[in-house]
Each structure stands twice: as C-alpha cells, then as structure tokens.
C-alpha atoms as a PDB file:
ATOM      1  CA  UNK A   1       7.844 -37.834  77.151  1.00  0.00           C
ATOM      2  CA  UNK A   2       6.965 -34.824  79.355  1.00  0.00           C
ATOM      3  CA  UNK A   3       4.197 -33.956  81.435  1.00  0.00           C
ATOM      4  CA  UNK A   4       4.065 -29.700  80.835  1.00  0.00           C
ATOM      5  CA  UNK A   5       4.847 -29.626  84.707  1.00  0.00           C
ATOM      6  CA  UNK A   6       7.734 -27.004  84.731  1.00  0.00           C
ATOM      7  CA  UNK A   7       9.996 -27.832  87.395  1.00  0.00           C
ATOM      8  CA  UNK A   8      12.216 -24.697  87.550  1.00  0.00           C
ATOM      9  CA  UNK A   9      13.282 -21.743  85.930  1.00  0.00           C
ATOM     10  CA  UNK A  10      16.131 -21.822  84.352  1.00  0.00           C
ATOM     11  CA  UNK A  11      18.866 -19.350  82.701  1.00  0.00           C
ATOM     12  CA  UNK A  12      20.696 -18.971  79.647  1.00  0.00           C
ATOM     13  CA  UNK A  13      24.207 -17.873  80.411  1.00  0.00           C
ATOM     14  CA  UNK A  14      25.906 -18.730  76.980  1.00  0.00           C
ATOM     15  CA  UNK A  15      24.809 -18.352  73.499  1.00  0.00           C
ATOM     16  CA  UNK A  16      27.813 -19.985  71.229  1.00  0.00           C
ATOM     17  CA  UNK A  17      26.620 -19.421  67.152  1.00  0.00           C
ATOM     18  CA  UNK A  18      27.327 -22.181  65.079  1.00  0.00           C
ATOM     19  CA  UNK A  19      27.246 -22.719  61.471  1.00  0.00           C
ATOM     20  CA  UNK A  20      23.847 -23.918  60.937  1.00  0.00           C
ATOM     21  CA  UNK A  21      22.985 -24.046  64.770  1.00  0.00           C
ATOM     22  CA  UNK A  22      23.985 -22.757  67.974  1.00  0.00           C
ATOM     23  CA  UNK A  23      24.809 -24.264  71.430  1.00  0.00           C
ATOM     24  CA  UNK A  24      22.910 -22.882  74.390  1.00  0.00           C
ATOM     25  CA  UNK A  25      24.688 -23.375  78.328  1.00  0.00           C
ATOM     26  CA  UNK A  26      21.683 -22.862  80.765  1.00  0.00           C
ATOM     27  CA  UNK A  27      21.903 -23.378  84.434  1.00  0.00           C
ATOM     28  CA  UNK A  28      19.019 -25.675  86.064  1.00  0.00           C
ATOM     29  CA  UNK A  29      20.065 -27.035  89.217  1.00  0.00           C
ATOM     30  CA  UNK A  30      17.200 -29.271  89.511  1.00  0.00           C
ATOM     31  CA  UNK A  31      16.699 -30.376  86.400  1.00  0.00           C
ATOM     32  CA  UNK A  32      20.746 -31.337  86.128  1.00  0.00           C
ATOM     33  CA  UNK A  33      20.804 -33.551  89.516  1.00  0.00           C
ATOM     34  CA  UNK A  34      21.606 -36.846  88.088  1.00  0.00           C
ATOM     35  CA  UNK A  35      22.197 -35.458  84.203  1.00  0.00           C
ATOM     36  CA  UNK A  36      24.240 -37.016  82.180  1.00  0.00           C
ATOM     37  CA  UNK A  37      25.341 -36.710  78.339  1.00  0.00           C
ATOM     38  CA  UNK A  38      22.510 -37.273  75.774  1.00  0.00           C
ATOM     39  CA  UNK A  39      19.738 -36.959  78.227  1.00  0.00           C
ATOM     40  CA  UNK A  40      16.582 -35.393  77.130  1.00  0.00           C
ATOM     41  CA  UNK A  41      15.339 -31.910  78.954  1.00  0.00           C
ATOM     42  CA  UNK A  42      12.884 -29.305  77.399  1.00  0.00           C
ATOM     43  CA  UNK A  43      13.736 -26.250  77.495  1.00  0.00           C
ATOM     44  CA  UNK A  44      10.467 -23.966  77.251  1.00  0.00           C
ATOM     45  CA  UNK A  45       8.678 -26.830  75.521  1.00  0.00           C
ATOM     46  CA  UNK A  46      11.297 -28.124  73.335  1.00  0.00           C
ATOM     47  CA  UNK A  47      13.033 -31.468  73.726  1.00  0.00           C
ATOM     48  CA  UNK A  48      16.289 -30.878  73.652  1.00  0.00           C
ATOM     49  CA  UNK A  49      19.268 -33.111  74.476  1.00  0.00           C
ATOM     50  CA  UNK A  50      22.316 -32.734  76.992  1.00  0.00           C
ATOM     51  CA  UNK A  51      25.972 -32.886  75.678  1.00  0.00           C
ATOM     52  CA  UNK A  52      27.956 -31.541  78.644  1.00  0.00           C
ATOM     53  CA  UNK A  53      27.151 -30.890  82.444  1.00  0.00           C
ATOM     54  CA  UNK A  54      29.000 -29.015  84.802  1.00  0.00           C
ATOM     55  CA  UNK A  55      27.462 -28.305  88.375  1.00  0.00           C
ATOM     56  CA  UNK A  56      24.296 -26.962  87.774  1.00  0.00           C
ATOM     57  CA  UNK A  57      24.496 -26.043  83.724  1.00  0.00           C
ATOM     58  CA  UNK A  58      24.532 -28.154  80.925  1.00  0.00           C
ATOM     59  CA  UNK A  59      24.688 -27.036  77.294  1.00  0.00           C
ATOM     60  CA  UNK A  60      22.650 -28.201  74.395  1.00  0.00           C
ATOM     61  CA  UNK A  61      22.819 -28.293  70.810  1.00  0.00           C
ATOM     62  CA  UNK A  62      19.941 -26.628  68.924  1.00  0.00           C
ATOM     63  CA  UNK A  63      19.936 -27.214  64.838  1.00  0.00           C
ATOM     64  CA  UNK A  64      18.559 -24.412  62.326  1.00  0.00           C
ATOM     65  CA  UNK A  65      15.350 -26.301  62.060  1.00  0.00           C
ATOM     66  CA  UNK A  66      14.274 -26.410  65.904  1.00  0.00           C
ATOM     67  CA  UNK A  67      15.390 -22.431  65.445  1.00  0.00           C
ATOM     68  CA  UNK A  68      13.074 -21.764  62.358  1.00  0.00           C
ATOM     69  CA  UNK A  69       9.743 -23.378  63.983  1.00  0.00           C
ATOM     70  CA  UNK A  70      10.472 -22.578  67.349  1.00  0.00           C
ATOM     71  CA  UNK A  71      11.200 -19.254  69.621  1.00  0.00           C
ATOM     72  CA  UNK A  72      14.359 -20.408  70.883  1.00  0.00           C
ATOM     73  CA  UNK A  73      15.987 -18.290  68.260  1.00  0.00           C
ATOM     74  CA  UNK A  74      14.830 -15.284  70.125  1.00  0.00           C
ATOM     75  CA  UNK A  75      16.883 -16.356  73.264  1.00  0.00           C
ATOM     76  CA  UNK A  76      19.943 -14.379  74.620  1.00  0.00           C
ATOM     77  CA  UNK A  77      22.324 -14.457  77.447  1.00  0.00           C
ATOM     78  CA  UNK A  78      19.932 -13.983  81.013  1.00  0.00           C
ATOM     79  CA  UNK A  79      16.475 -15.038  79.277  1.00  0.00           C
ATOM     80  CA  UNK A  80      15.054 -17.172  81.319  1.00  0.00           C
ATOM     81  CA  UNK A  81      13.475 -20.277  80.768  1.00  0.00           C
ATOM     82  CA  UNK A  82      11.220 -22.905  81.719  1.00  0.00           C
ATOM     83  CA  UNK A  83      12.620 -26.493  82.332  1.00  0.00           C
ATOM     84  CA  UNK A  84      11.218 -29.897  82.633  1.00  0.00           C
ATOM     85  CA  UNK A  85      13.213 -33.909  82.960  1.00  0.00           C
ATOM     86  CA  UNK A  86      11.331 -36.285  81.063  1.00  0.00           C
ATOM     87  CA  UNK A  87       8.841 -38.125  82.989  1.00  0.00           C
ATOM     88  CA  UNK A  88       9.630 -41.600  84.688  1.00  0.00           C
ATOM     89  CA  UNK A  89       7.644 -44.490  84.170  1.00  0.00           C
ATOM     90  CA  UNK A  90       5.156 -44.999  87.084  1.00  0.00           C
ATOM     91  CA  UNK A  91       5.322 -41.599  88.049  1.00  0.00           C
ATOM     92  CA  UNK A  92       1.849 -39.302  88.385  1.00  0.00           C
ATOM     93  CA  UNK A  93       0.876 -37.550  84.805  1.00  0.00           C
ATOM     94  CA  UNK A  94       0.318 -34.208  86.489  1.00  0.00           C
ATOM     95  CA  UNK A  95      -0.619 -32.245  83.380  1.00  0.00           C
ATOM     96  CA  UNK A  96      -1.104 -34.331  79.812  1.00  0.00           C
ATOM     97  CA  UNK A  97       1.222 -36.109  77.129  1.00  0.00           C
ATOM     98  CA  UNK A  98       4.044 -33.251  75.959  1.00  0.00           C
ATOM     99  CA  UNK A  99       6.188 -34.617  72.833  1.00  0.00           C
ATOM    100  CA  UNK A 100       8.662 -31.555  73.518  1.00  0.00           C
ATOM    101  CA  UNK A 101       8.182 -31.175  69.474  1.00  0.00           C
ATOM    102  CA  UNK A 102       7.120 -27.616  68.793  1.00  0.00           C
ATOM    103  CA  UNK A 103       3.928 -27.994  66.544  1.00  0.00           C
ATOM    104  CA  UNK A 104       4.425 -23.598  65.970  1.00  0.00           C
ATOM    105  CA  UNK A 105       4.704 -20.501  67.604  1.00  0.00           C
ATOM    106  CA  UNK A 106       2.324 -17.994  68.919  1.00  0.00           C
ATOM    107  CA  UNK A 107       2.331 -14.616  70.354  1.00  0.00           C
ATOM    108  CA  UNK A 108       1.304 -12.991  73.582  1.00  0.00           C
ATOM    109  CA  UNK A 109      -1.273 -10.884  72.570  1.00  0.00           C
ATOM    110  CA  UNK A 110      -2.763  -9.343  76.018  1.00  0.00           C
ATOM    111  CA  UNK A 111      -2.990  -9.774  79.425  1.00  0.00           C
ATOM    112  CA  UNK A 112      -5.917  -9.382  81.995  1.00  0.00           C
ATOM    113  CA  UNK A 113      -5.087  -9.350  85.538  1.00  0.00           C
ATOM    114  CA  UNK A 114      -8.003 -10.525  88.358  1.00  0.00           C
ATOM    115  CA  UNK A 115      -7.252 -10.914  92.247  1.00  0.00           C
ATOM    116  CA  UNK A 116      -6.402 -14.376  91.964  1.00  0.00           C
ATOM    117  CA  UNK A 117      -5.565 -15.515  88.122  1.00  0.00           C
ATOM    118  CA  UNK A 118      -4.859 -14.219  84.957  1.00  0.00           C
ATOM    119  CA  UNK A 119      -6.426 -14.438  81.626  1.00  0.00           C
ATOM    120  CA  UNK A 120      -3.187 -14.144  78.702  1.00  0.00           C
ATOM    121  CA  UNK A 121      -4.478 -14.278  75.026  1.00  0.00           C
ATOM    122  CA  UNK A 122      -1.974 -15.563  72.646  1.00  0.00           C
ATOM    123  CA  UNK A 123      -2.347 -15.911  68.616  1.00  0.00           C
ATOM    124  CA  UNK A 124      -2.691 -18.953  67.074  1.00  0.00           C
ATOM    125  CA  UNK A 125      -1.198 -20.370  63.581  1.00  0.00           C
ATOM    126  CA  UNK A 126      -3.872 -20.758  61.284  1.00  0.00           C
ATOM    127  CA  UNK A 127      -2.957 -24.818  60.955  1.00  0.00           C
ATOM    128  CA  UNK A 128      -3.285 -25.433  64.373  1.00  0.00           C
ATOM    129  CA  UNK A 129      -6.834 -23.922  65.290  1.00  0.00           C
ATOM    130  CA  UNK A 130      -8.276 -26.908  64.117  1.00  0.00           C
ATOM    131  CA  UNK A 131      -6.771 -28.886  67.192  1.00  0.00           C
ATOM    132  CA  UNK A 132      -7.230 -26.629  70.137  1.00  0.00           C
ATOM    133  CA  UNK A 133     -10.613 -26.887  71.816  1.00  0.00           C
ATOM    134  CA  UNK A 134     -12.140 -25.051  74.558  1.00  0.00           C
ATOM    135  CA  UNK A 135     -11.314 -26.945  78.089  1.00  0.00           C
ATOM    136  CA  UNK A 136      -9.037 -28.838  76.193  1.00  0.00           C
ATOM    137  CA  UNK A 137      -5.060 -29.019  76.512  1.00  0.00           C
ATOM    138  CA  UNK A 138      -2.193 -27.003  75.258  1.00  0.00           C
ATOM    139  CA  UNK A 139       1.157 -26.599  76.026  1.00  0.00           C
ATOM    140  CA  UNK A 140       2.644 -23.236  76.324  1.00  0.00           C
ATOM    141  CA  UNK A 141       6.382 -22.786  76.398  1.00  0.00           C
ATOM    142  CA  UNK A 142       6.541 -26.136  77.482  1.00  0.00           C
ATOM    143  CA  UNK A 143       3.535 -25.487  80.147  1.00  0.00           C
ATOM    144  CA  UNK A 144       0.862 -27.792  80.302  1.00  0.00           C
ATOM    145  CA  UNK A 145      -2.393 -25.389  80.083  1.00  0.00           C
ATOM    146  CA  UNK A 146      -6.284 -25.862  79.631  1.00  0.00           C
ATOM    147  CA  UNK A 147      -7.982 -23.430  77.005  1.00  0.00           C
ATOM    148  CA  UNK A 148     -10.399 -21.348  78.502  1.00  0.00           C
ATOM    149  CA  UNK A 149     -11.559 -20.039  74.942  1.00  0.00           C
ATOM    150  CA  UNK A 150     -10.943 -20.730  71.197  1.00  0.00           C
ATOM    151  CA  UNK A 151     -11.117 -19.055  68.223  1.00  0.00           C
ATOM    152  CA  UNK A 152      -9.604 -19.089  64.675  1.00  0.00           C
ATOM    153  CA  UNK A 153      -6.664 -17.037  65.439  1.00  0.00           C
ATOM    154  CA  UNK A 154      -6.614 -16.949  69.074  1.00  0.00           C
ATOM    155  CA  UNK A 155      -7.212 -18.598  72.449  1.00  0.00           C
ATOM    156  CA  UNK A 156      -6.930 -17.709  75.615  1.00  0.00           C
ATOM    157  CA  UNK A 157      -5.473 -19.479  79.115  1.00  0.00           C
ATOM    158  CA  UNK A 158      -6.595 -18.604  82.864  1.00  0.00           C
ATOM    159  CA  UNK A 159      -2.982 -18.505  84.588  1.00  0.00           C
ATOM    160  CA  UNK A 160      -3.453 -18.984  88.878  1.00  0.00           C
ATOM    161  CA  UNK A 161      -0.560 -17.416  90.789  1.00  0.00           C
ATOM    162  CA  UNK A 162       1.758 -20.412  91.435  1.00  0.00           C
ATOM    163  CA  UNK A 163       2.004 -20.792  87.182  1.00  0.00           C
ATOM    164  CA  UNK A 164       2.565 -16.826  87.492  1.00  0.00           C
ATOM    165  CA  UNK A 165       5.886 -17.139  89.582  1.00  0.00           C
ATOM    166  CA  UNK A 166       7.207 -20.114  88.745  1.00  0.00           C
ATOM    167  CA  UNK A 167       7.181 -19.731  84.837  1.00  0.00           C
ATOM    168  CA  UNK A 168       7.918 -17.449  81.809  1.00  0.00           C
ATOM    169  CA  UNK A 169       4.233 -16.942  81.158  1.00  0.00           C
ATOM    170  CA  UNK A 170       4.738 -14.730  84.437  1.00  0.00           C
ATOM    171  CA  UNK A 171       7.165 -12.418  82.795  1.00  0.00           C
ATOM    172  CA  UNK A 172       6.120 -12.151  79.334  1.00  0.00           C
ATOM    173  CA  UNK A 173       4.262  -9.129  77.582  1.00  0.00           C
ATOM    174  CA  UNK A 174       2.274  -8.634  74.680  1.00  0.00           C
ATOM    175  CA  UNK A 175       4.482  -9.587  71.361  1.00  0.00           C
ATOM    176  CA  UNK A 176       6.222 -11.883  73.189  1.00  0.00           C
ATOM    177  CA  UNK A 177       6.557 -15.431  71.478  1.00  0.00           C
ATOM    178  CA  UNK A 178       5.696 -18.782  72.626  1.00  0.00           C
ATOM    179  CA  UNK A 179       5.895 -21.939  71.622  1.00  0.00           C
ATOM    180  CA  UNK A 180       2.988 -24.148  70.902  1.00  0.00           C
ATOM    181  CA  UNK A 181       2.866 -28.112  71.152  1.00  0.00           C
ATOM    182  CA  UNK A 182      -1.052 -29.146  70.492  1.00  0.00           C
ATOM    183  CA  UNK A 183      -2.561 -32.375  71.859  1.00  0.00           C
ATOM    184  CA  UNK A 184      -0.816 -35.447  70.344  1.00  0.00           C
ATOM    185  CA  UNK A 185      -4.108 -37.286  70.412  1.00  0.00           C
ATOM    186  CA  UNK A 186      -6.034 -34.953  68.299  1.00  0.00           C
ATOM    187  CA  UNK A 187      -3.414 -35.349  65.794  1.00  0.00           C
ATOM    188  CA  UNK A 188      -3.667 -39.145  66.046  1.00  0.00           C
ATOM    189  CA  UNK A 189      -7.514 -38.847  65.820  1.00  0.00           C
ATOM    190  CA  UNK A 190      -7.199 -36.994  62.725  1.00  0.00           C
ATOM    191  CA  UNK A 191      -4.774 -38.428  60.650  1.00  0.00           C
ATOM    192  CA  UNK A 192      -6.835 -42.006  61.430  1.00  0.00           C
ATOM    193  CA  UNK A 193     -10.259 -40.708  60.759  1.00  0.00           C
ATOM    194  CA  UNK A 194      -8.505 -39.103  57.104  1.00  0.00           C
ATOM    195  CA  UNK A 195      -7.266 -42.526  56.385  1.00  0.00           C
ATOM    196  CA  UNK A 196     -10.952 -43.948  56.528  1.00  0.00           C
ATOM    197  CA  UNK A 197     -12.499 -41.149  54.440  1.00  0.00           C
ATOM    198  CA  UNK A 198      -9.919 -41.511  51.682  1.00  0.00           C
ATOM    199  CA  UNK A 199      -9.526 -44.863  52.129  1.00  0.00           C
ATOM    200  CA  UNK A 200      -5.496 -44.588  52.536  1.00  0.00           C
ATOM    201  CA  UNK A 201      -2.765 -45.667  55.215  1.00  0.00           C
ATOM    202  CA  UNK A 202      -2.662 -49.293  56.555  1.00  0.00           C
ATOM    203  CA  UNK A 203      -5.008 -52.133  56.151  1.00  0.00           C
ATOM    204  CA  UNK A 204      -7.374 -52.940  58.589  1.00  0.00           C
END
C-alpha cells in the first residue's frame, strides 16, 4: 500500500521491448536504499515490482496489460517520473490509501497559474466520474491530490509550489496523460450498497 506521497523524481534511462511487455531501468536513489528483488515501488502511480538493483537504478517488468490501461506506455529514455516505497506499518498516512492499480487514464487539459498554486484540469473517463467528489481524494500519477471541482468529464486539482517542483504534474502540459487511481473506499461503498439493492454477493 502507498500513501500518494512522492518521494523523488525519478528517471528512465532504459526502455528494453519485450514480446508482450517491456522492462523499464529507472534510477531513484532514494527509493532504492535498502531495495531488493521483488520489492514493490510505484512508478507514477503504478505498483510495480523490482527484479534487479544496481546503485541507484533498478529495472522493472511492465506486462501489455499495465501498458494498455496505464500511461506508462508513453514513457521513453529521460522521462521522468514520480516514485514512491510502499508504506511501513506504523508509519504516518500523509496523503490517503493508494492501491498503485491504475483505475484509467486522464489528460492534462489546462493549466492556470496564481502567485502561490496552480489550478491543472485534467479529463476524466466517463466510468470513473461517478467516484470522484469535490474535496475528495484522487491520485494523480501516483500523487495523492484533493479535487477542488468535479464534473462529468473533468475535474480539477489546486497544485501549491512544493507538489510543483518535486513532481511530474510540475512539468506536464496540456495533452499530457496521467494516470488515475480513484478512492478505494468509494469502490468498496459501492459494490456493497449494489449487493443490498440486488440482493447478491455474500450472506449477511
């Protein structure tokens, strides 16, 4: 489980195409302190695991189904990322609960600057509008975020400097994608409060 408290941003240096997948090699030296083979990191909001470290890079495996749902697909030698360990168990829960599983991708769709934050609209995937909620949580490329606004096809984030410099959400422009893990709790609440109105799932 992750928080959707980016600790650093990383780099891709090494795109290897496989078959039906490719192998990323990203340098992270936080995150990789203390990494070892088949731990978890996300890598801009997806949970991905470690099969080799060297120094400060580690390479992961990323299979053609994380590539169809999510925008790591789009990534290239010297894109740069946002990285986060799993938490630890006692530790603070700094932003909300982050799966790391993509729920869809959005797209930057503009940008309005202030003096000190930043309003970014991005799309939103007609499925998932149902779960995002003004002043309720979202993560964004693997950034924990609060919605400012919501809409059917959009929503927008207010970004304060610190998320500006020390993530992607800093760099990227309109038409841009991002990937989009909703709150695991609506989700829950849902698929529990179908079950009574159809009268399905377990007994209680």
């Amino acid at each position: 489980m992750f928080t959707g408290i980016v600790e650093e941003l990383g780099e891709i240096t090494a795109v290897e195409t496989l078959d039906d997948a490719c192998r990323f090699r990203l340098r992270g030296p936080v995150v990789t302190q203390g990494a070892r083979h088949g731990d978890s990191i996300a890598v801009n909001g997806v949970c991905l695991t470690v099969v080799e470290h060297e120094g400060d890079e580690f390479t992961a495996d990323v299979m053609a189904e994380t590539l169809s749902r999510s925008s790591l697909g789009a990534l290239a030698v010297g894109s740069r990322v946002n990285l986060e360990r799993p938490t630890a168990v006692g530790s603070r829960l700094g932003g909300h609960i982050v799966q790391g599983h993509v729920d869809g991708t959005g797209e930057i769709v503009g940008r309005e600057p202030s003096e000190n934050w930043e309003i970014v609209r991005i799309s939103l995937p007609a499925d998932l509008s149902r779960y995002v909620v003004e002043k309720g949580s979202i993560t964004v490329d693997g950034i924990s975020l609060t919605v400012v606004d919501a809409a059917d096809d959009h929503f927008t984030v207010s970004l304060i400097p610190t998320t500006l410099a020390l993530t992607t959400l800093g760099r990227k422009q309109p038409g841009d994608p991002v990937n989009l893990e909703v709150d695991i709790i609506a989700k829950y609440v849902e698929r529990m409060l179908g079950d009574r109105v159809t009268g399905t799932g377990a007994a209680r």
